[in-house]
N, C-alpha and C. Protein backbone atom coordinates (compact mmCIF):
# COMPACT_ATOMS: atom_id res chain seq x y z
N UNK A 1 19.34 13.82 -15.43
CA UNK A 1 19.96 12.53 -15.29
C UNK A 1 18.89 11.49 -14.96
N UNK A 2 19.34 10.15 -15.40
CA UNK A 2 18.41 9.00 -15.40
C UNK A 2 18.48 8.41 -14.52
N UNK A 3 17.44 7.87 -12.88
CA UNK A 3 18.08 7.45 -12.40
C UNK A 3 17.89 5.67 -12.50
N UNK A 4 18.95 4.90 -12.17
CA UNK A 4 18.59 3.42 -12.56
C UNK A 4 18.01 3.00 -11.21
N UNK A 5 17.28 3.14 -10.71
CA UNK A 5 16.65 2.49 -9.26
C UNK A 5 15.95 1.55 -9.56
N UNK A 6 15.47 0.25 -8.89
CA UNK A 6 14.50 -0.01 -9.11
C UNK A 6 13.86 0.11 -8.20
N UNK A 7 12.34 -0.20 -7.72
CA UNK A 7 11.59 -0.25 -6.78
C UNK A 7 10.62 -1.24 -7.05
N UNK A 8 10.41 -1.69 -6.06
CA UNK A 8 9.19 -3.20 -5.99
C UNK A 8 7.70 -2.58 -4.86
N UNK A 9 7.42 -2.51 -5.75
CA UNK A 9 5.99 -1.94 -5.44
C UNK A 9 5.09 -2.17 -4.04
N UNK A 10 5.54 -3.07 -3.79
CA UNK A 10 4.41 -4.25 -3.77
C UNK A 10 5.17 -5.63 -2.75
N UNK A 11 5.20 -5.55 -1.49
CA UNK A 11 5.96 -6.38 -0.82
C UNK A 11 5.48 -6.44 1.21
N UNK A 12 4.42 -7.41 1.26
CA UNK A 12 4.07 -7.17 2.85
C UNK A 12 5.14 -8.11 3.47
N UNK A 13 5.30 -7.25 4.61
CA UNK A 13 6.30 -7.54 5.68
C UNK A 13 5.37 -7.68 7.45
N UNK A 14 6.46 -8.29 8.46
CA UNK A 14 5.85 -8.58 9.47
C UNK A 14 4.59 -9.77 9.70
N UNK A 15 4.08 -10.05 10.81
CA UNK A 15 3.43 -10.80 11.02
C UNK A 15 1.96 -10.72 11.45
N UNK A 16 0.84 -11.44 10.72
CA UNK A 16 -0.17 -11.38 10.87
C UNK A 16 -0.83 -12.56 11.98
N UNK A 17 -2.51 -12.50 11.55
CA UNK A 17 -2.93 -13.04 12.65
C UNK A 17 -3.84 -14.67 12.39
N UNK A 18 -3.50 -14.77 11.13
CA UNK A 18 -4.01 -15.77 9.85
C UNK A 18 -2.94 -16.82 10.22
N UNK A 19 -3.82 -18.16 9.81
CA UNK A 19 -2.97 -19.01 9.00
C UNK A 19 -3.72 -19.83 8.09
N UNK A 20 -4.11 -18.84 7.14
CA UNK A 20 -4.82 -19.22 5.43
C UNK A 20 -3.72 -19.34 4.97
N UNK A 21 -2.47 -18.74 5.05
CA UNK A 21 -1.54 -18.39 3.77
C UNK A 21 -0.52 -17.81 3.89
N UNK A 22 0.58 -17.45 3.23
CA UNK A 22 1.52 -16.66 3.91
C UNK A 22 0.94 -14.83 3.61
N UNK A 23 0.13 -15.06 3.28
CA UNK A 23 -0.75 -13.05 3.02
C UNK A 23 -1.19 -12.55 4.23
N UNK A 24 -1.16 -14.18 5.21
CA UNK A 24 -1.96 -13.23 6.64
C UNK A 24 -0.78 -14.35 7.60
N UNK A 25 -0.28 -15.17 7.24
CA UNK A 25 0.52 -15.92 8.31
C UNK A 25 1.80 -14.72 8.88
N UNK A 26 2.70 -15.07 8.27
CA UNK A 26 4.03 -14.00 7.93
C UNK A 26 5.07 -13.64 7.11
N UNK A 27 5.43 -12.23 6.88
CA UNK A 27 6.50 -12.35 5.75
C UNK A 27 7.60 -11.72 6.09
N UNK A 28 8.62 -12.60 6.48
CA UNK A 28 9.80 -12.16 6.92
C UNK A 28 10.63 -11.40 5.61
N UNK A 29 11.19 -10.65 5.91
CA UNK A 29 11.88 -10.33 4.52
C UNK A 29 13.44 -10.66 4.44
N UNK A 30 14.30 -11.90 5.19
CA UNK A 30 15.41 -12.21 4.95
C UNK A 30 15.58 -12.77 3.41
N UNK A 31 14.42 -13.72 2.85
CA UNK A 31 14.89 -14.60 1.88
C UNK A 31 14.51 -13.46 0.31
N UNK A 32 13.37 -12.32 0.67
CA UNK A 32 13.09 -11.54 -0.41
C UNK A 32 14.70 -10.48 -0.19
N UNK A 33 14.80 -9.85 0.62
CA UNK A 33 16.05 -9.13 0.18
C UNK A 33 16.78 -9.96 -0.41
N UNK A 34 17.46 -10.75 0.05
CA UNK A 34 18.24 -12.18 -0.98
C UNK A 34 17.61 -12.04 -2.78
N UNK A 35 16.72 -12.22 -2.65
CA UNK A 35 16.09 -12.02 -4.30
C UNK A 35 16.38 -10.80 -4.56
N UNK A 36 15.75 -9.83 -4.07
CA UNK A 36 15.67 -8.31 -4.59
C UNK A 36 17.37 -7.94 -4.79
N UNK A 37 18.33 -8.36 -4.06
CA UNK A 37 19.53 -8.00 -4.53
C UNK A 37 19.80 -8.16 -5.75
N UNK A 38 19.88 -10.06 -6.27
CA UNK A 38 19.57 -10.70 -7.16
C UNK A 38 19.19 -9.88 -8.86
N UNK A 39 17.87 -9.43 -8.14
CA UNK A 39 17.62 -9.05 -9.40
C UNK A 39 17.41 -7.35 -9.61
N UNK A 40 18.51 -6.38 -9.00
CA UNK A 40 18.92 -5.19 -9.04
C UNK A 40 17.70 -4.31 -7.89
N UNK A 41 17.31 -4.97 -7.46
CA UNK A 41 15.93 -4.16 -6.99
C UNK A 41 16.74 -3.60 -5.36
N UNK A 42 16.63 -2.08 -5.68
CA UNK A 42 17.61 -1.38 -4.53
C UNK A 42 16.20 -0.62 -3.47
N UNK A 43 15.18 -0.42 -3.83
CA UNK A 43 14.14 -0.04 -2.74
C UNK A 43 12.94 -0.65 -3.21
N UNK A 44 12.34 -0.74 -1.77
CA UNK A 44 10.77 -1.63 -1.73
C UNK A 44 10.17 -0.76 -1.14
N UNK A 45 8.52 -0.89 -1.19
CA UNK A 45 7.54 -0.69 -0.81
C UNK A 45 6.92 -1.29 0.10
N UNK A 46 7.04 -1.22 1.33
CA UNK A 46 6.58 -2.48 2.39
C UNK A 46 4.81 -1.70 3.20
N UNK A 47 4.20 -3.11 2.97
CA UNK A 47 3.36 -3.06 4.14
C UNK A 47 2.69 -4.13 4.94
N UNK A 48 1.91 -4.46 5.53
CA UNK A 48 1.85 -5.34 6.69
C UNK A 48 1.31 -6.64 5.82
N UNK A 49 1.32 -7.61 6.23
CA UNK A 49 0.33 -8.97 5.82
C UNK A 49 -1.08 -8.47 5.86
N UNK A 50 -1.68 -9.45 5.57
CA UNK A 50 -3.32 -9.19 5.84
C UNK A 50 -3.20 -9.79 7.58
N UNK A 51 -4.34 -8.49 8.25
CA UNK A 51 -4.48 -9.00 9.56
C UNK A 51 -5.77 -8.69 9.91
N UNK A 52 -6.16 -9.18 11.48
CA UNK A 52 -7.31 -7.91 11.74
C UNK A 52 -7.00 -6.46 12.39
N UNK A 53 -5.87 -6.02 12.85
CA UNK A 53 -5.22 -5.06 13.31
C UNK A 53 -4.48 -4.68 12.42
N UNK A 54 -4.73 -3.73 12.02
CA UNK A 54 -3.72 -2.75 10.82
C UNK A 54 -2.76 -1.61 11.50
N UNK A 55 -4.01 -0.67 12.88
CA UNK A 55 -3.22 -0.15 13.54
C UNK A 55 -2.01 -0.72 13.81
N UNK A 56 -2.26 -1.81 14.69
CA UNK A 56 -0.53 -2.42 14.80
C UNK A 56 -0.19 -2.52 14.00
N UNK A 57 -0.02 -3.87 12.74
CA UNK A 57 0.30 -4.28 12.13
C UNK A 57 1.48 -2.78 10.98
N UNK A 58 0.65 -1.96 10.69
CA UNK A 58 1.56 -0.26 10.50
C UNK A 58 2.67 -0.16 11.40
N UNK A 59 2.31 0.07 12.80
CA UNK A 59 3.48 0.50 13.91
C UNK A 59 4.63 -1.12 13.75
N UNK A 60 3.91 -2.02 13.48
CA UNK A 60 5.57 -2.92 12.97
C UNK A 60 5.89 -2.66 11.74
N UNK A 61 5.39 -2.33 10.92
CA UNK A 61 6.40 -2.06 9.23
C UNK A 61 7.11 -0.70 9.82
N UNK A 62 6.35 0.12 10.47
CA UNK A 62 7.14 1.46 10.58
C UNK A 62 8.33 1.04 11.56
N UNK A 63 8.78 0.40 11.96
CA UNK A 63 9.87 -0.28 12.95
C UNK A 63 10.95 -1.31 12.03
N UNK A 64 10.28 -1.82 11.24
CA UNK A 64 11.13 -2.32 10.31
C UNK A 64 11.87 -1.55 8.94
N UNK A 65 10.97 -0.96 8.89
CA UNK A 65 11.28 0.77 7.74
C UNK A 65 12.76 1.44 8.78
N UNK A 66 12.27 1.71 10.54
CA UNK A 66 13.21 2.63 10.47
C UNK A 66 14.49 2.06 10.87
N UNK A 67 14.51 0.53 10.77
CA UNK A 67 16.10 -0.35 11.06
C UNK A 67 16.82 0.17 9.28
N UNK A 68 16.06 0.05 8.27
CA UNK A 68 16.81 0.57 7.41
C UNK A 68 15.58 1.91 6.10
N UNK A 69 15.98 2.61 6.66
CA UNK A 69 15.01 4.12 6.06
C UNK A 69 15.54 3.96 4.78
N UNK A 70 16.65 3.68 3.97
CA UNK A 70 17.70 4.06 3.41
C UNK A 70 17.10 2.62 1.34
N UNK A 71 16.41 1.96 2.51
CA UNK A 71 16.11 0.92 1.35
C UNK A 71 14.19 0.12 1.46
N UNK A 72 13.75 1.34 2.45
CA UNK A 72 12.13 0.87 2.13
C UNK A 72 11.35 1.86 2.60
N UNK A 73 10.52 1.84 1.92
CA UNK A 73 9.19 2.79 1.74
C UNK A 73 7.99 2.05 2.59
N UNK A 74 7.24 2.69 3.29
CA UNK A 74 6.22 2.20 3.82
C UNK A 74 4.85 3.39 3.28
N UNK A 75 3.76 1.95 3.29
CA UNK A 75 2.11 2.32 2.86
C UNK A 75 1.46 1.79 4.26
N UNK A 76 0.44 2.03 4.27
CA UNK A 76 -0.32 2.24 5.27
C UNK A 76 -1.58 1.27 4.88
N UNK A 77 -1.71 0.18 5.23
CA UNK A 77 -2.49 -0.87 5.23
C UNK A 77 -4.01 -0.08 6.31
N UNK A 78 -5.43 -0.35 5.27
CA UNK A 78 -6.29 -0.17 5.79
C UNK A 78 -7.18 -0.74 5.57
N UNK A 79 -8.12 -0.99 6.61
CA UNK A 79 -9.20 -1.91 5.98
C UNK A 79 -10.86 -0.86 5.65
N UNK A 80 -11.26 -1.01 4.51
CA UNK A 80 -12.35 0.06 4.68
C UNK A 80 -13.16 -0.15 5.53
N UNK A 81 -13.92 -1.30 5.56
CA UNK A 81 -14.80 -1.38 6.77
C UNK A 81 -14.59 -1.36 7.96
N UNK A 82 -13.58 -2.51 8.62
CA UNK A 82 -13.48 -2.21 9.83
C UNK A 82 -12.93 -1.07 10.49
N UNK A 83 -11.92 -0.20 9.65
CA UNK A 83 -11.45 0.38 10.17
C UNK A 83 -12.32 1.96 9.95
N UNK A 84 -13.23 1.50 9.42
CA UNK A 84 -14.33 3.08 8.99
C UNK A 84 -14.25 3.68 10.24
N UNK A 85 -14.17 5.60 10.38
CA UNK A 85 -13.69 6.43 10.87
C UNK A 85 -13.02 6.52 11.22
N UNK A 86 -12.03 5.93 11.15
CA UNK A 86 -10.58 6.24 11.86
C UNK A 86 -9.48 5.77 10.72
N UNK A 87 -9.95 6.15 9.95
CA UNK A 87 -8.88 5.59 8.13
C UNK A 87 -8.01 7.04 8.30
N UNK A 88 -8.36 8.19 8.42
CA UNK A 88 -7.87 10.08 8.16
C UNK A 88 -7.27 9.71 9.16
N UNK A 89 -7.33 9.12 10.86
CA UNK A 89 -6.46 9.32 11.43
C UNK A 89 -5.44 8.22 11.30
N UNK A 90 -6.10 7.59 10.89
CA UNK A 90 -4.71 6.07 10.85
C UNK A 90 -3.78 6.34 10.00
N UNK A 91 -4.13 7.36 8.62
CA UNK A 91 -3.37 7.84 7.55
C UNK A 91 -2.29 9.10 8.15
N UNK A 92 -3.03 9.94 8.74
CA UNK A 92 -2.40 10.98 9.27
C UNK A 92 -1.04 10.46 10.20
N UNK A 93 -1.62 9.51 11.46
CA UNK A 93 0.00 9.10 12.25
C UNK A 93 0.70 8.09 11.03
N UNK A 94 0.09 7.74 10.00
CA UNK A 94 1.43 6.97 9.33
C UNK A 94 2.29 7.58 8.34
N UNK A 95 1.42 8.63 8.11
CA UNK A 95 2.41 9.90 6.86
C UNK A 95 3.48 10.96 8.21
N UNK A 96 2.70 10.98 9.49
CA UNK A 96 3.35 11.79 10.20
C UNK A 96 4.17 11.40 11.18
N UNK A 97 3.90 10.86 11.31
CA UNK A 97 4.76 9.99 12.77
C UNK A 97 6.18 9.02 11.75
N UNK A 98 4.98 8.01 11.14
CA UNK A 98 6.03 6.96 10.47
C UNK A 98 6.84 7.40 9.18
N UNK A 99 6.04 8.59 8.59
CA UNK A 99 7.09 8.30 7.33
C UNK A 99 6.10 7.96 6.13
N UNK A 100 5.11 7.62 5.96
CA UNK A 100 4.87 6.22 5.33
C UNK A 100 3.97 7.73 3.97
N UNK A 101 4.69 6.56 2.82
CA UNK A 101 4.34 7.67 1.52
C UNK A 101 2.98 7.11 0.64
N UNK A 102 2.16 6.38 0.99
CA UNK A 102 0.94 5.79 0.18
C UNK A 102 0.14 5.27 0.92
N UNK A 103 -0.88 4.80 0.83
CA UNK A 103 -2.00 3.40 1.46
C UNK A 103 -1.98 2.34 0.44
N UNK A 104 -2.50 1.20 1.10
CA UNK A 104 -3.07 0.01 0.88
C UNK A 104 -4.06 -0.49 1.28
N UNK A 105 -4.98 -0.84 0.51
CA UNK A 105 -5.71 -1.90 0.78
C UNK A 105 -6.40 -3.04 -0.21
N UNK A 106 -7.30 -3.71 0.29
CA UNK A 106 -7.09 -5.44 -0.30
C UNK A 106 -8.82 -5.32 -0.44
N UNK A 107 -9.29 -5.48 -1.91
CA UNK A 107 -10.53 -6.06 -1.59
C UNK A 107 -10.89 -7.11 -0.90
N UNK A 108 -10.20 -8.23 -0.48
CA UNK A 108 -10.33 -9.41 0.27
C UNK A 108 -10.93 -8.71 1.63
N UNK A 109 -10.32 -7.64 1.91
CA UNK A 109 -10.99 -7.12 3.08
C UNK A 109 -12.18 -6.42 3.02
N UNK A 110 -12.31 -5.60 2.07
CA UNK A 110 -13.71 -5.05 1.69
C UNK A 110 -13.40 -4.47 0.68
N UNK A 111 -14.48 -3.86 0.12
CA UNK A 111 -14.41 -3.05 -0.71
C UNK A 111 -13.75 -1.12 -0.90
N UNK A 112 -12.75 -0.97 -1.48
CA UNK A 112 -11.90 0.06 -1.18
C UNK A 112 -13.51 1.53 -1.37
N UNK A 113 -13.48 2.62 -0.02
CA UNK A 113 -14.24 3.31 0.47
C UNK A 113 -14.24 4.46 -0.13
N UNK A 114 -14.88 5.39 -0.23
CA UNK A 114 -14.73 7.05 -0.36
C UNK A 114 -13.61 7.63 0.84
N UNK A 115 -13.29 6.92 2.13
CA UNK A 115 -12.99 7.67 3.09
C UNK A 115 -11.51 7.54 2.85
N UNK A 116 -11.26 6.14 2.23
CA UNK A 116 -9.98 5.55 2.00
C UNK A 116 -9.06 6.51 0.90
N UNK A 117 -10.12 7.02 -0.27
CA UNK A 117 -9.83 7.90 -1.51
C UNK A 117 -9.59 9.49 -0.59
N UNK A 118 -10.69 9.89 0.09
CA UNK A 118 -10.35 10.94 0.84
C UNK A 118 -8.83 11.41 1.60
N UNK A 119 -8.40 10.09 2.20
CA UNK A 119 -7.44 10.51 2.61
C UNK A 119 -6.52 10.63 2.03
N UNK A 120 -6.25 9.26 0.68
CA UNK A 120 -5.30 9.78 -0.14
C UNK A 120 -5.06 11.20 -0.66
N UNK A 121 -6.32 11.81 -1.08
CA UNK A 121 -6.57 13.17 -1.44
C UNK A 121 -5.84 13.93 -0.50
N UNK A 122 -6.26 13.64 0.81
CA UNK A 122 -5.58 15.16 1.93
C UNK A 122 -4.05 14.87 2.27
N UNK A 123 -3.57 14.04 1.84
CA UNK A 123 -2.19 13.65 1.74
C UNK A 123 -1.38 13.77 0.78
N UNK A 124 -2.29 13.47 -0.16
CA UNK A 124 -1.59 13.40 -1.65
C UNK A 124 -0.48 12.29 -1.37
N UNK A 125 -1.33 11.14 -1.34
CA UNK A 125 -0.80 9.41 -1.48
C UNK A 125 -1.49 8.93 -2.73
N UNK A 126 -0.51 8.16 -2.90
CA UNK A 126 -0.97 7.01 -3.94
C UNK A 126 -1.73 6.29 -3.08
N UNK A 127 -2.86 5.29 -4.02
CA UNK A 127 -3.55 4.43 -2.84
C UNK A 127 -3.09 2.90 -3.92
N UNK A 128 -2.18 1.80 -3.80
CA UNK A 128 -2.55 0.80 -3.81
C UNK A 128 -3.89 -0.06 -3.79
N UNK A 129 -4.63 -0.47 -4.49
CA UNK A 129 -5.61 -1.38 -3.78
C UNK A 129 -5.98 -2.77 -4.94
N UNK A 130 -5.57 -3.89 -4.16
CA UNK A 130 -5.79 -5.04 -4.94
C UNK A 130 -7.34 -5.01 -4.98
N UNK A 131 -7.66 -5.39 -6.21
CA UNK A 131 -9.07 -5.48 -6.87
C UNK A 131 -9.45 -7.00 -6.81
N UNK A 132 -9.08 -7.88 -6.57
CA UNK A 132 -9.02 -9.16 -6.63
C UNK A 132 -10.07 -10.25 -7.91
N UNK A 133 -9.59 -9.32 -9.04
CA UNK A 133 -10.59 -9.40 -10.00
C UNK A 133 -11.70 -8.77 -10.52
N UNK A 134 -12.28 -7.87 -9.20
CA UNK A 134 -13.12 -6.88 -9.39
C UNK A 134 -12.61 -5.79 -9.84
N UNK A 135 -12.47 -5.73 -11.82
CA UNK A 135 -11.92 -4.67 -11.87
C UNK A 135 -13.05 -3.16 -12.41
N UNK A 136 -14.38 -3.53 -12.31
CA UNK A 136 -15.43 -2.40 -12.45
C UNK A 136 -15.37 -1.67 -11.78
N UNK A 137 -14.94 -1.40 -10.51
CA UNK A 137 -14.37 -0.54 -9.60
C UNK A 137 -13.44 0.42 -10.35
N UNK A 138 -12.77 -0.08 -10.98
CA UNK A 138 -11.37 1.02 -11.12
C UNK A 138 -11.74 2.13 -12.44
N UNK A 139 -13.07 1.91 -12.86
CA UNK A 139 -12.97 3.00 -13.96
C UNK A 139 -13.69 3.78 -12.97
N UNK A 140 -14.68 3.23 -11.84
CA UNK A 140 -15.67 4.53 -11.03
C UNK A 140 -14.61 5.01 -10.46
N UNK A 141 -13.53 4.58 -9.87
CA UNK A 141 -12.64 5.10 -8.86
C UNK A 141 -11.97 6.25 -9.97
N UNK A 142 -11.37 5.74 -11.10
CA UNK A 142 -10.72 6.81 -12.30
C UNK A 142 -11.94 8.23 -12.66
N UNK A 143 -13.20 8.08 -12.57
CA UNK A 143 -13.77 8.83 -12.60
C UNK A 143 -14.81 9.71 -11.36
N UNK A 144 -14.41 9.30 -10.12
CA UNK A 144 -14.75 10.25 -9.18
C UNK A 144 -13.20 10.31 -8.38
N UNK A 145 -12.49 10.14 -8.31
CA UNK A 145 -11.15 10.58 -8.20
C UNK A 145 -9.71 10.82 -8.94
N UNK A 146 -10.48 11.56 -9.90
CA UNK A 146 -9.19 11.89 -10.66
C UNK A 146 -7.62 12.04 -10.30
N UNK A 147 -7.48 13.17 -9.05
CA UNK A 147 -6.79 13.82 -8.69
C UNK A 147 -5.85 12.82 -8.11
N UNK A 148 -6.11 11.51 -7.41
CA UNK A 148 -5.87 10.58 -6.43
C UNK A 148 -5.23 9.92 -7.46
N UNK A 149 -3.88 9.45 -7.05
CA UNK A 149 -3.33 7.99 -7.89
C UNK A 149 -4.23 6.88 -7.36
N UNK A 150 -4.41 6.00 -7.94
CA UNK A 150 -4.78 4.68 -7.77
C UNK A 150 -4.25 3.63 -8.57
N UNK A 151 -3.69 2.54 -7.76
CA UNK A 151 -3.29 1.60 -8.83
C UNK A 151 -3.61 0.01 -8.47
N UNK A 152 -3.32 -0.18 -9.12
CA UNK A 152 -4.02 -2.02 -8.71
C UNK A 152 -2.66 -3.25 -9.60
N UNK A 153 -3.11 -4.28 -9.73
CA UNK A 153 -2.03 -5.30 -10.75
C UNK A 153 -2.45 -4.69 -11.99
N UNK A 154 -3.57 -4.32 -12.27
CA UNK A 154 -4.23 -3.85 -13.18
C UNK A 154 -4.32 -2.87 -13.83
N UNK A 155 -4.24 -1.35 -13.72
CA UNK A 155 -4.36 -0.47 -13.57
C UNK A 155 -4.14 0.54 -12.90
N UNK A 156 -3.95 1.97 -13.15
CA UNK A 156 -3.51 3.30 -12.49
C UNK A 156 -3.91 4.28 -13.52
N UNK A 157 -4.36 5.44 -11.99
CA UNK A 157 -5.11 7.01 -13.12
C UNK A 157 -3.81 7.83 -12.23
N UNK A 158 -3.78 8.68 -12.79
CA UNK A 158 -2.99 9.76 -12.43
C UNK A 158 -3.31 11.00 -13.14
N UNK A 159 -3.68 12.00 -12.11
CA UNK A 159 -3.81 13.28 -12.74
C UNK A 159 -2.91 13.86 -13.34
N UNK A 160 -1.42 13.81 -12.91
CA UNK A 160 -0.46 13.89 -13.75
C UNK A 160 -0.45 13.69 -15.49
N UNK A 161 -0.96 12.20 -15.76
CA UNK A 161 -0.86 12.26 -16.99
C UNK A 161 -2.37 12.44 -18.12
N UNK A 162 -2.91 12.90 -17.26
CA UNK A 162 -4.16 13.21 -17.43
C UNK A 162 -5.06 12.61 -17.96
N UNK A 163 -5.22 11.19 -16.83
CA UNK A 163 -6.30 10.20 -17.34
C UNK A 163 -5.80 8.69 -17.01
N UNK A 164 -6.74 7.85 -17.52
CA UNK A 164 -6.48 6.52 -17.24
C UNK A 164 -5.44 5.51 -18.24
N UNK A 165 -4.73 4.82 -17.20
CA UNK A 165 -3.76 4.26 -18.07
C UNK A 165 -3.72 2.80 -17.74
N UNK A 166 -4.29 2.09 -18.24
CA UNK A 166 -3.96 0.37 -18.40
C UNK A 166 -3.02 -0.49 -18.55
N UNK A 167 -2.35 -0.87 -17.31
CA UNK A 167 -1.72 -1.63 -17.52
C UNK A 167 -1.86 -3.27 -18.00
């Protein structure tokens, strides 16, 4: 059977520590559920704004995930650099504690890491990561991590279908 779901990929929630924009100000999600009804979209993908705290910024999507489990998915916002050595554990309490089925991260913050791909690997997560135009990255990433989903606005490899697929 087929199922008709939709899902929105791609949707930060909660409040950051910015005010460049609403990517790091805040994103309430009263007026997007309003849309997403709208236009059939029955589960989302939530993760934090851009901040400098991701640790937190996770422990509030995972609080907003568990007011309704039933209609959002949570990823795990990381930053490669700052958050270098502690990405495996930040991944680990958000697949284990929270729930949370993928990562994210933003080249705006740095450049997406080996440690960041690693963990997707020991989880077996998809990793989100906006390329912000830098898309020469995504064929090295398609070819030293096969195994790892990766996807961008741009692009996704999946070992599943065995190889790179362009969106």
């Amino acid at each position: 059977m087929v199922s008709n779901t939709v899902i929105d990929c791609h949707c930060h929630a909660g409040k950051g520590d910015g005010f460049t924009g609403p990517w790091d100000t805040a994103a309430p999600l009263h007026s997007y559920l309003r849309r997403a009804a709208k236009a059939g979209i029955s589960r989302t993908v939530l993760f934090s704004v851009l901040t400098s705290d991701y640790a937190a910024a996770n422990r509030e999507v995972a609080r907003i995930i568990a007011a309704k489990p039933d209609r959002f998915f949570g990823f795990a916002f990381v930053h490669a650099a700052r958050d270098k050595g502690r990405i495996m554990e930040m991944v680990r309490q958000a697949v284990e504690e929270f729930g949370f089925v993928g990562i994210k991260a933003h080249r705006h913050d740095a450049p997406i890491s080996r440690e960041i791909c690693e963990a997707a690997r020991a989880f077996s997560l998809p990793v989100l990561y906006d390329v912000t135009g830098e898309v020469a990255v995504c064929e090295l990433l398609a070819e030293e991590y096969p195994d790892v989903l990766l996807s961008s606005r741009i692009w996704a490899v999946s070992a599943t279908t065995g190889g790179r697929k362009w969106l």
